[in-house]
C-alpha atoms as a PDB file:
ATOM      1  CA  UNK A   1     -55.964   1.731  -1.375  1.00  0.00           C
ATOM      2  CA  UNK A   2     -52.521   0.658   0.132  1.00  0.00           C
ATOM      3  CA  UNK A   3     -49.539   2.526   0.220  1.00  0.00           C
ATOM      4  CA  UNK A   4     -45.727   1.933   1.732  1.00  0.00           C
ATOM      5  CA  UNK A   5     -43.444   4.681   2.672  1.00  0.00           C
ATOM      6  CA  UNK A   6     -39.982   4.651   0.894  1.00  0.00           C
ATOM      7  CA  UNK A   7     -38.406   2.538   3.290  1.00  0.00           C
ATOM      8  CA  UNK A   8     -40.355  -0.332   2.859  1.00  0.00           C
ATOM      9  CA  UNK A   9     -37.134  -2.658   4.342  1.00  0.00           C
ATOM     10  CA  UNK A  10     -37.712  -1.007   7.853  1.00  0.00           C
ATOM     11  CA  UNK A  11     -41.152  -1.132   9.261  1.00  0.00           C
ATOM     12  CA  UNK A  12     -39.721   1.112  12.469  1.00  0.00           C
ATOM     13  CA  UNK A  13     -39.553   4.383  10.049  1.00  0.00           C
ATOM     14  CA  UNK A  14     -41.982   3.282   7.361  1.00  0.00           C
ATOM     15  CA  UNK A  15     -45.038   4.963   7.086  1.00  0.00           C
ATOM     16  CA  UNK A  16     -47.926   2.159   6.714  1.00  0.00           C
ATOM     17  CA  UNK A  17     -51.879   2.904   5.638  1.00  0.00           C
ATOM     18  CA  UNK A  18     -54.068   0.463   4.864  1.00  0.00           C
ATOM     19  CA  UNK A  19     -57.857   1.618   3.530  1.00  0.00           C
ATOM     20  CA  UNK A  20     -60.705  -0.082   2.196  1.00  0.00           C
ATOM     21  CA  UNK A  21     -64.206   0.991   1.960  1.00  0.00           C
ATOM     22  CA  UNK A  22     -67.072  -1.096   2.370  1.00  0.00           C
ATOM     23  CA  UNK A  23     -70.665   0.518   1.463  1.00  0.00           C
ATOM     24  CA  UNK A  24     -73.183  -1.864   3.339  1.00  0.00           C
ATOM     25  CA  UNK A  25     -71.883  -3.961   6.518  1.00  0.00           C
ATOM     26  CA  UNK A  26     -73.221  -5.568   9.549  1.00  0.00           C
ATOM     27  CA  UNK A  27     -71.991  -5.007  12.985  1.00  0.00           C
ATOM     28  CA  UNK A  28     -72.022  -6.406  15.927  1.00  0.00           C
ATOM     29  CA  UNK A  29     -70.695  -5.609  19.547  1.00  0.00           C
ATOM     30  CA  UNK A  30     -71.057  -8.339  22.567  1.00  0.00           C
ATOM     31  CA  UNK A  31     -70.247  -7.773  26.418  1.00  0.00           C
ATOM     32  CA  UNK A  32     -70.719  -9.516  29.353  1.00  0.00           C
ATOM     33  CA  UNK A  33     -73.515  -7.634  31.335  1.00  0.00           C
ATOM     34  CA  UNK A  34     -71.996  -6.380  35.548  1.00  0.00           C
ATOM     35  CA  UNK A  35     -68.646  -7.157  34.399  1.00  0.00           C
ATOM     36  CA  UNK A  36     -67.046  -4.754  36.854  1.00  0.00           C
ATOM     37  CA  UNK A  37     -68.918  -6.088  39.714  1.00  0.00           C
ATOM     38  CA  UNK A  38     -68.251  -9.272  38.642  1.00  0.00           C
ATOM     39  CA  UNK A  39     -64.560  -9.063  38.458  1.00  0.00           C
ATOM     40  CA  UNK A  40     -63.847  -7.055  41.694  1.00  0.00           C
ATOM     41  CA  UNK A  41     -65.694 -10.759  43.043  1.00  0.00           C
ATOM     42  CA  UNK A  42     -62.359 -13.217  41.589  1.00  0.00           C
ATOM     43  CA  UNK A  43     -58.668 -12.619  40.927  1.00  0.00           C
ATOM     44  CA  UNK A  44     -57.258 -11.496  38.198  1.00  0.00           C
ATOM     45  CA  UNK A  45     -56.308 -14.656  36.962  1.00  0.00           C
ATOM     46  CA  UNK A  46     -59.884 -16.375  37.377  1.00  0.00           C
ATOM     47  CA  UNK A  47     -61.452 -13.505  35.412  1.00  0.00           C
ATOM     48  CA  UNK A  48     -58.987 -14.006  32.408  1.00  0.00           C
ATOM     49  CA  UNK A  49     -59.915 -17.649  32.699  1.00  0.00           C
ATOM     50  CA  UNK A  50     -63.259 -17.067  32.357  1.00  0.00           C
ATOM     51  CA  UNK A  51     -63.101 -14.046  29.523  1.00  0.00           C
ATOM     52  CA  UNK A  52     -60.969 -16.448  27.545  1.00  0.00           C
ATOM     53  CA  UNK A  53     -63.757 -19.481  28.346  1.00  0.00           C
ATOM     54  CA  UNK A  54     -65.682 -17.206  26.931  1.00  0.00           C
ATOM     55  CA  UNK A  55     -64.030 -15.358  24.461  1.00  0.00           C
ATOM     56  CA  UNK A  56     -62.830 -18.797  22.584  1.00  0.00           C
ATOM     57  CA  UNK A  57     -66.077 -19.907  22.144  1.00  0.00           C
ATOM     58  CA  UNK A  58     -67.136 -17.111  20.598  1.00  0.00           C
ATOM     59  CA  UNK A  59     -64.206 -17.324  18.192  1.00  0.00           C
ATOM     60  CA  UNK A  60     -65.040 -20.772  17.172  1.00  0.00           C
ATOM     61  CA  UNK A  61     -68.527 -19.796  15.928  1.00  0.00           C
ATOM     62  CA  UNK A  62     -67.160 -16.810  14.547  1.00  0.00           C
ATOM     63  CA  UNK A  63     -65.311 -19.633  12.274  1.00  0.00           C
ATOM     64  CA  UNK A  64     -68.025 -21.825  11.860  1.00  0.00           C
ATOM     65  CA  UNK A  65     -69.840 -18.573  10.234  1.00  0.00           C
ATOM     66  CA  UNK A  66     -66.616 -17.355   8.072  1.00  0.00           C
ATOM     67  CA  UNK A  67     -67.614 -14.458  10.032  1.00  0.00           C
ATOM     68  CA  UNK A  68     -64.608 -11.765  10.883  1.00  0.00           C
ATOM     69  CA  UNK A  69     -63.771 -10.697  14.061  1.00  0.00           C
ATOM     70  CA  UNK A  70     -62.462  -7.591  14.730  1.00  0.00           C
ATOM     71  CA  UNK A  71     -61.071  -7.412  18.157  1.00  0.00           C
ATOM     72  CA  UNK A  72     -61.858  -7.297  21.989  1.00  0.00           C
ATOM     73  CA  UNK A  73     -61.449  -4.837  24.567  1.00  0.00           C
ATOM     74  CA  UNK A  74     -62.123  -6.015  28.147  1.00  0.00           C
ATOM     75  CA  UNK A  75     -65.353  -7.904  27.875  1.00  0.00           C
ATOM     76  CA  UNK A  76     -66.137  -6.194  24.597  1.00  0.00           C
ATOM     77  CA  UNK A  77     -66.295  -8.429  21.729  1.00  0.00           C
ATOM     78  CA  UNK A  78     -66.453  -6.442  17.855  1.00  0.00           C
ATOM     79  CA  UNK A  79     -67.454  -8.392  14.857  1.00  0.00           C
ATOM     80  CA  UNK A  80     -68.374  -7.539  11.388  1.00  0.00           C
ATOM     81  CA  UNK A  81     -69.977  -9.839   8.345  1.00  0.00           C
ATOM     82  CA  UNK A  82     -68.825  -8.424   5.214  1.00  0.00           C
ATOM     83  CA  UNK A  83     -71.765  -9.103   2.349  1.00  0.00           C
ATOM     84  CA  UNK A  84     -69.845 -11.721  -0.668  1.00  0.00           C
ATOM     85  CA  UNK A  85     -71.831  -9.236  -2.784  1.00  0.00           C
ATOM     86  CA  UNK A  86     -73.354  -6.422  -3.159  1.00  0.00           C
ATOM     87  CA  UNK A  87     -76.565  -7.064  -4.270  1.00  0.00           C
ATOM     88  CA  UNK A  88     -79.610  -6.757  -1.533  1.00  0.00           C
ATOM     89  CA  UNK A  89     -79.347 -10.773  -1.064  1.00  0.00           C
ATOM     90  CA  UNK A  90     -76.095 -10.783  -0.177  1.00  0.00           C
ATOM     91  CA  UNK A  91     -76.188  -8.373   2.400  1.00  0.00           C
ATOM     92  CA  UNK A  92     -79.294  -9.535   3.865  1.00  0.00           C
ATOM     93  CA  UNK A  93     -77.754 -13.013   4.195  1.00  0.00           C
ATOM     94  CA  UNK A  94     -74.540 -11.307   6.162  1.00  0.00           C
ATOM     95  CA  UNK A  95     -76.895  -9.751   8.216  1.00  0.00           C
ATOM     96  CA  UNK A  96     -78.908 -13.325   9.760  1.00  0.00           C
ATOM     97  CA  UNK A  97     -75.771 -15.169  10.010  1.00  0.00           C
ATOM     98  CA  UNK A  98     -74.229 -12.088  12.436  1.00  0.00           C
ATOM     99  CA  UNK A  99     -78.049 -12.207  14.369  1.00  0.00           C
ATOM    100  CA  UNK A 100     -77.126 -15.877  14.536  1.00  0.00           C
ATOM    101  CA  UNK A 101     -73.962 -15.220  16.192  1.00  0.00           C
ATOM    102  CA  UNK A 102     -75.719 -12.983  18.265  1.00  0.00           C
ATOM    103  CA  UNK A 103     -77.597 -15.910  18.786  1.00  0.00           C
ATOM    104  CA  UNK A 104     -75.395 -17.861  19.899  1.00  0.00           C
ATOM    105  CA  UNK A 105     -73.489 -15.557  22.286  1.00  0.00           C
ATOM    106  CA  UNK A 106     -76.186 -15.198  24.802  1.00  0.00           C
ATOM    107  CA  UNK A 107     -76.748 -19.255  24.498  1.00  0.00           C
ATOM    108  CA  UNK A 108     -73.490 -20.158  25.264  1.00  0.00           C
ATOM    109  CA  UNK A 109     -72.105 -17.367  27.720  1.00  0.00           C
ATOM    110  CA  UNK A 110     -74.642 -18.454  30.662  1.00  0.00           C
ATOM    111  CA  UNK A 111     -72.373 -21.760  30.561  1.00  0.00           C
ATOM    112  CA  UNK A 112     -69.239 -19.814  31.496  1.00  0.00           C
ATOM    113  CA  UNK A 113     -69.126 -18.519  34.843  1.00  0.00           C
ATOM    114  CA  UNK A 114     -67.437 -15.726  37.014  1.00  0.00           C
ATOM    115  CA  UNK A 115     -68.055 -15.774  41.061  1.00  0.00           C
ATOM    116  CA  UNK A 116     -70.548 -18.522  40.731  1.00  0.00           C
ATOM    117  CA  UNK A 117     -72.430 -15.883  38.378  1.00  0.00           C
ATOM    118  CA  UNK A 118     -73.388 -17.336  35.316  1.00  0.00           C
ATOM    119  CA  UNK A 119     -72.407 -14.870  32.635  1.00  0.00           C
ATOM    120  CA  UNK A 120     -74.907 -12.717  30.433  1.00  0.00           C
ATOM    121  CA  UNK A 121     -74.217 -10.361  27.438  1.00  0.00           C
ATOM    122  CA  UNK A 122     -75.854  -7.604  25.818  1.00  0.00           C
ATOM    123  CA  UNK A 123     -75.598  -7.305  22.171  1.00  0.00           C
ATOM    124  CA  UNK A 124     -76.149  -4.512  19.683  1.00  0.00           C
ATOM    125  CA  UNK A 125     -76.068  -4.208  15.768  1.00  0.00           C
ATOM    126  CA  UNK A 126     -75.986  -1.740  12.871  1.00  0.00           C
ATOM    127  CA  UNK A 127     -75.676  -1.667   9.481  1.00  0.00           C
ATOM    128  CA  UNK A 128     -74.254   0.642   7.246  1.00  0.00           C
ATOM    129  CA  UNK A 129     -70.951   2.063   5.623  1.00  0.00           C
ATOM    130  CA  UNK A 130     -67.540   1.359   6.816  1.00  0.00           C
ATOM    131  CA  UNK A 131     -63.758   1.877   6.615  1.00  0.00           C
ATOM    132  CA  UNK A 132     -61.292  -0.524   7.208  1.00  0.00           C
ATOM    133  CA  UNK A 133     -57.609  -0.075   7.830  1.00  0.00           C
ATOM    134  CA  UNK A 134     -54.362  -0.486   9.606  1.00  0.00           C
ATOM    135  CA  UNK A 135     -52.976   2.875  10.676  1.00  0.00           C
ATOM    136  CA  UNK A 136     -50.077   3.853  13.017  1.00  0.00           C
ATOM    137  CA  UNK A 137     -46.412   2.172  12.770  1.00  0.00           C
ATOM    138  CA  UNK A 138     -46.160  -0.361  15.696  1.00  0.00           C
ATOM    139  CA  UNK A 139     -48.049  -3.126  16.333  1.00  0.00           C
ATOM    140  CA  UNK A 140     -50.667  -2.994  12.993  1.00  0.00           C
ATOM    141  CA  UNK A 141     -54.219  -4.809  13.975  1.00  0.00           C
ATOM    142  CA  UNK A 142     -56.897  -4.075  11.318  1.00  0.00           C
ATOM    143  CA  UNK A 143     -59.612  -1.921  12.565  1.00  0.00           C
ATOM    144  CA  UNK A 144     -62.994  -0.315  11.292  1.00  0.00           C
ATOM    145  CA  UNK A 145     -64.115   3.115  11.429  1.00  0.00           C
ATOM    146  CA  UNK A 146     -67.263   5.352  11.007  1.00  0.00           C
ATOM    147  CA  UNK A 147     -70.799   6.128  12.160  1.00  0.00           C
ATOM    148  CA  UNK A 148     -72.140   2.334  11.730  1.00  0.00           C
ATOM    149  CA  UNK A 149     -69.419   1.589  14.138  1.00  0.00           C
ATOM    150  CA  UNK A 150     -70.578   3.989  16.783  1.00  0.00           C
ATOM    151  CA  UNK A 151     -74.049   3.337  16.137  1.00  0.00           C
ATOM    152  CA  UNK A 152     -74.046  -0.399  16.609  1.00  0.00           C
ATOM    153  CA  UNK A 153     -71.667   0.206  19.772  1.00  0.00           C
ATOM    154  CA  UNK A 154     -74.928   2.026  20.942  1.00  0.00           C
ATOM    155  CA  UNK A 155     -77.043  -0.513  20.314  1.00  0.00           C
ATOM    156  CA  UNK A 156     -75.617  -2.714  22.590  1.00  0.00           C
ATOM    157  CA  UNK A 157     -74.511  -0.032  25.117  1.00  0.00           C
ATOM    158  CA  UNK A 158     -78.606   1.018  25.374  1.00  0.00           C
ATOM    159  CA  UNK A 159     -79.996  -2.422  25.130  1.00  0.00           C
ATOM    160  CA  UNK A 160     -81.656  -5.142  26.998  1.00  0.00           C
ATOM    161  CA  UNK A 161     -79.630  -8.056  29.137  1.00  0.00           C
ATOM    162  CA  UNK A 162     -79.919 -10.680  26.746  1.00  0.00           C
ATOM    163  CA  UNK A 163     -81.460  -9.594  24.208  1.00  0.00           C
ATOM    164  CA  UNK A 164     -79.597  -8.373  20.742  1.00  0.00           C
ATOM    165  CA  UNK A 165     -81.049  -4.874  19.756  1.00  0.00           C
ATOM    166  CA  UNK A 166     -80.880  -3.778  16.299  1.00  0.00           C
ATOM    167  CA  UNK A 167     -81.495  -0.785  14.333  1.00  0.00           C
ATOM    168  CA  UNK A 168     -84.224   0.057  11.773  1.00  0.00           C
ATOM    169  CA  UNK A 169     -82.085  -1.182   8.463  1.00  0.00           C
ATOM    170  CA  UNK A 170     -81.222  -4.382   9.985  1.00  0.00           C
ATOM    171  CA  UNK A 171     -84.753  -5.143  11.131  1.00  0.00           C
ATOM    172  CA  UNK A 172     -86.182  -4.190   7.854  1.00  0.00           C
ATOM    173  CA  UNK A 173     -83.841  -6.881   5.891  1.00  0.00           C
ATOM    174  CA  UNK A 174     -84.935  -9.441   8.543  1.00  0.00           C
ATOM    175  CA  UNK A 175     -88.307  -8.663  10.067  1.00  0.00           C
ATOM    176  CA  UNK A 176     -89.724 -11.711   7.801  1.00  0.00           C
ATOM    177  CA  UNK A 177     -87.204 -14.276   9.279  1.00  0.00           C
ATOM    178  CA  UNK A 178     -86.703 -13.309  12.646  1.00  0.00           C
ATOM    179  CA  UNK A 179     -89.241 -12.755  15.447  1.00  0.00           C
ATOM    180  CA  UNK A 180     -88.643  -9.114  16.791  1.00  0.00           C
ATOM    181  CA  UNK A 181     -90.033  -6.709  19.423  1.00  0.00           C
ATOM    182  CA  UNK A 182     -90.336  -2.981  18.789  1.00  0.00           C
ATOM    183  CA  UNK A 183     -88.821  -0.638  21.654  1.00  0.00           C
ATOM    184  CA  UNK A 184     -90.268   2.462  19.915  1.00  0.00           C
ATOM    185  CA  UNK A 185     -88.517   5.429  19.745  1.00  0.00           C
ATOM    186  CA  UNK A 186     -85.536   5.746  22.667  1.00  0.00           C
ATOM    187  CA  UNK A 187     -82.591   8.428  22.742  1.00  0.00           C
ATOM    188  CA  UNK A 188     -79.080   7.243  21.696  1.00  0.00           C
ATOM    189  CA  UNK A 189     -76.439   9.440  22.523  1.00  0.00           C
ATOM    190  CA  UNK A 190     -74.701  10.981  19.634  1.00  0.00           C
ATOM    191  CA  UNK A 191     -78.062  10.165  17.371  1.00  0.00           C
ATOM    192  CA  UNK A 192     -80.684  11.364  19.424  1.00  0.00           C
ATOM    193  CA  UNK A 193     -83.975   9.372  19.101  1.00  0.00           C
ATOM    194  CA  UNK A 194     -83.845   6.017  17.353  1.00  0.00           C
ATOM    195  CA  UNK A 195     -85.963   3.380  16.312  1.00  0.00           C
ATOM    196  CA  UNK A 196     -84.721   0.103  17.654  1.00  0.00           C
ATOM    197  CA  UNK A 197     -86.018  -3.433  17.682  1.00  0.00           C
ATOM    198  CA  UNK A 198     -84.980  -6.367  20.103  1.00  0.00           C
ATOM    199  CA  UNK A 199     -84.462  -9.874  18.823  1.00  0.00           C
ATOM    200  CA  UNK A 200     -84.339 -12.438  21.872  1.00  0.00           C
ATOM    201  CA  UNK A 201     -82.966 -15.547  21.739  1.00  0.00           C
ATOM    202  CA  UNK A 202     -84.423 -19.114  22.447  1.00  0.00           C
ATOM    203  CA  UNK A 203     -84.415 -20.057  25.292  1.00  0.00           C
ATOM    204  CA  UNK A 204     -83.842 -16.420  26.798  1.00  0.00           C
ATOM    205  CA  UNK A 205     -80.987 -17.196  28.725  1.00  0.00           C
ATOM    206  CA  UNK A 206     -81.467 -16.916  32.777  1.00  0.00           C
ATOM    207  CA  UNK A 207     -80.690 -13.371  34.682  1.00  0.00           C
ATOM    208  CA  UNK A 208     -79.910 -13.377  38.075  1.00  0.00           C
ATOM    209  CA  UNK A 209     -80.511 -10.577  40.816  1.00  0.00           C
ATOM    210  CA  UNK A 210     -76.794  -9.086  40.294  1.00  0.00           C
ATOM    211  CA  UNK A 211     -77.620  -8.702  36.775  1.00  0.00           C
ATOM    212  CA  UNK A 212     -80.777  -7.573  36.573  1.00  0.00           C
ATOM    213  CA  UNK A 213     -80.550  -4.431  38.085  1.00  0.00           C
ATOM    214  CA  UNK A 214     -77.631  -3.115  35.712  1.00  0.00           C
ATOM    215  CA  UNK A 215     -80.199  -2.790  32.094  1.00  0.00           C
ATOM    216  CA  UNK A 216     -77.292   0.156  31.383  1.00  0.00           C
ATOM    217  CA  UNK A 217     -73.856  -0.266  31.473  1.00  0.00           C
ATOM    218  CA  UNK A 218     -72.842   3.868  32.804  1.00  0.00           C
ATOM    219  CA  UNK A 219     -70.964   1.862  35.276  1.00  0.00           C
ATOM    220  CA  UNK A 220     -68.979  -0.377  33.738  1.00  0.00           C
ATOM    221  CA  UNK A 221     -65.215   0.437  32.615  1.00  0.00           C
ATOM    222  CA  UNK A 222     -65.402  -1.840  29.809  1.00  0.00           C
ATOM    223  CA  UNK A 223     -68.681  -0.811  28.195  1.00  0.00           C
ATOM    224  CA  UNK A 224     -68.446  -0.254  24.315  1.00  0.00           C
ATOM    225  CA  UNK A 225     -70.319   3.273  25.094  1.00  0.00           C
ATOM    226  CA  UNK A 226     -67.385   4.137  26.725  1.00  0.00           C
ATOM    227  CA  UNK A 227     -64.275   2.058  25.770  1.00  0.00           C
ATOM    228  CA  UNK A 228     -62.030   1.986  23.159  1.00  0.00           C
ATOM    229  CA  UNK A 229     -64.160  -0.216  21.366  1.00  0.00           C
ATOM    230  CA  UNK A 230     -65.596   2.473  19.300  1.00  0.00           C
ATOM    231  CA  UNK A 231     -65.441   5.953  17.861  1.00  0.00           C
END
């Protein structure tokens, strides 16, 4: 549904709304694990070197995949894979190409690095329904909103250093193609207990001391649990 105030001439005092529902997506949040820590190590313009090192590369495969991305917030990196159809198929196959993105983000971020730190993300992803819009009247960027959103924020926000946690629905479309470990029951916030899986990528990428001993990101400015980045 899209509608235009009366003054459609003059964006300044037009009234703009954008909506679109989508019934079964994938989601997927990405960010670079110690990120604080890391950037209070380099100047400012060294850390937006690397982010954008990053960042790029990320976009290119995002490309590659004809899959969308939706924005980034500090380190945070939001995508979505919107099925071609909505038959079970077709939203299974949206589902492995975004763990394949996944993939790919913990492969290639340990070749971009920040204070001699090789750089290591955490990913998360849900599945479910979603609303898509542009809202406000200055400087329009379509967004998505709804519980998949915060859910798959959590799933990164609660997961593993290099590892790509998902939640029951995705690993039930994908538990015959893709090798993953069960974490059992463990409290989200907002959703109380959830079952989550991990999927880890190969070769697990390496983890140094600075980043090992931050598994949770309570710390971190940027974190999707906390940022912006979601609901």
């Amino acid at each position: 549904m899209s509608s235009l105030g009366a003054d459609a001439g003059n964006l300044e005092t037009a009234v703009l709304q954008i909506v679109d529902s989508f019934r079964e997506v994938p989601l997927l949040f990405a960010d670079v694990v110690s990120f604080t820590s890391l950037s209070s190590m380099v100047t400012p313009e060294t850390l937006v070197e690397s982010l954008n090192t990053l960042i790029t590369e990320i976009d290119k495969k995002c490309t590659q995949y004809h899959i969308e991305k939706v924005k980034t917030i500090g380190d945070c990196y939001m995508a979505i894979n919107r099925p071609l159809g909505e038959d079970p198929s077709a939203v299974t196959e949206a589902c492995a190409k975004l763990l394949q993105l996944a993939t790919y983000v913990h492969q290639v971020a340990p070749r971009v690095r920040m204070a001699d730190t090789p750089l290591i993300m955490r990913a998360g992803m849900a599945l479910g329904p979603v609303v898509g819009g542009v809202i406000g009247t200055t400087k329009f960027a379509y967004d998505y909103w709804g519980d998949t959103v915060n859910e798959a924020s959590r799933m990164e926000s609660t997961g593993i250093p290099g590892l790509t946690q998902v939640s029951q629905p995705i690993f039930a479309l994908l538990q015959h193609r893709f090798t993953f470990e069960s974490r059992g029951l463990i409290d989200v916030k907002g959703k109380g207990q959830m079952e989550t899986y991990l999927h880890r990528p190969n070769p697990p990428p390496p983890i140094n001391p600075i980043q090992a001993v931050s598994m949770s990101l309570e710390d971190d400015e940027f974190s999707v649990a906390s940022s912006p980045c979601a609901l």
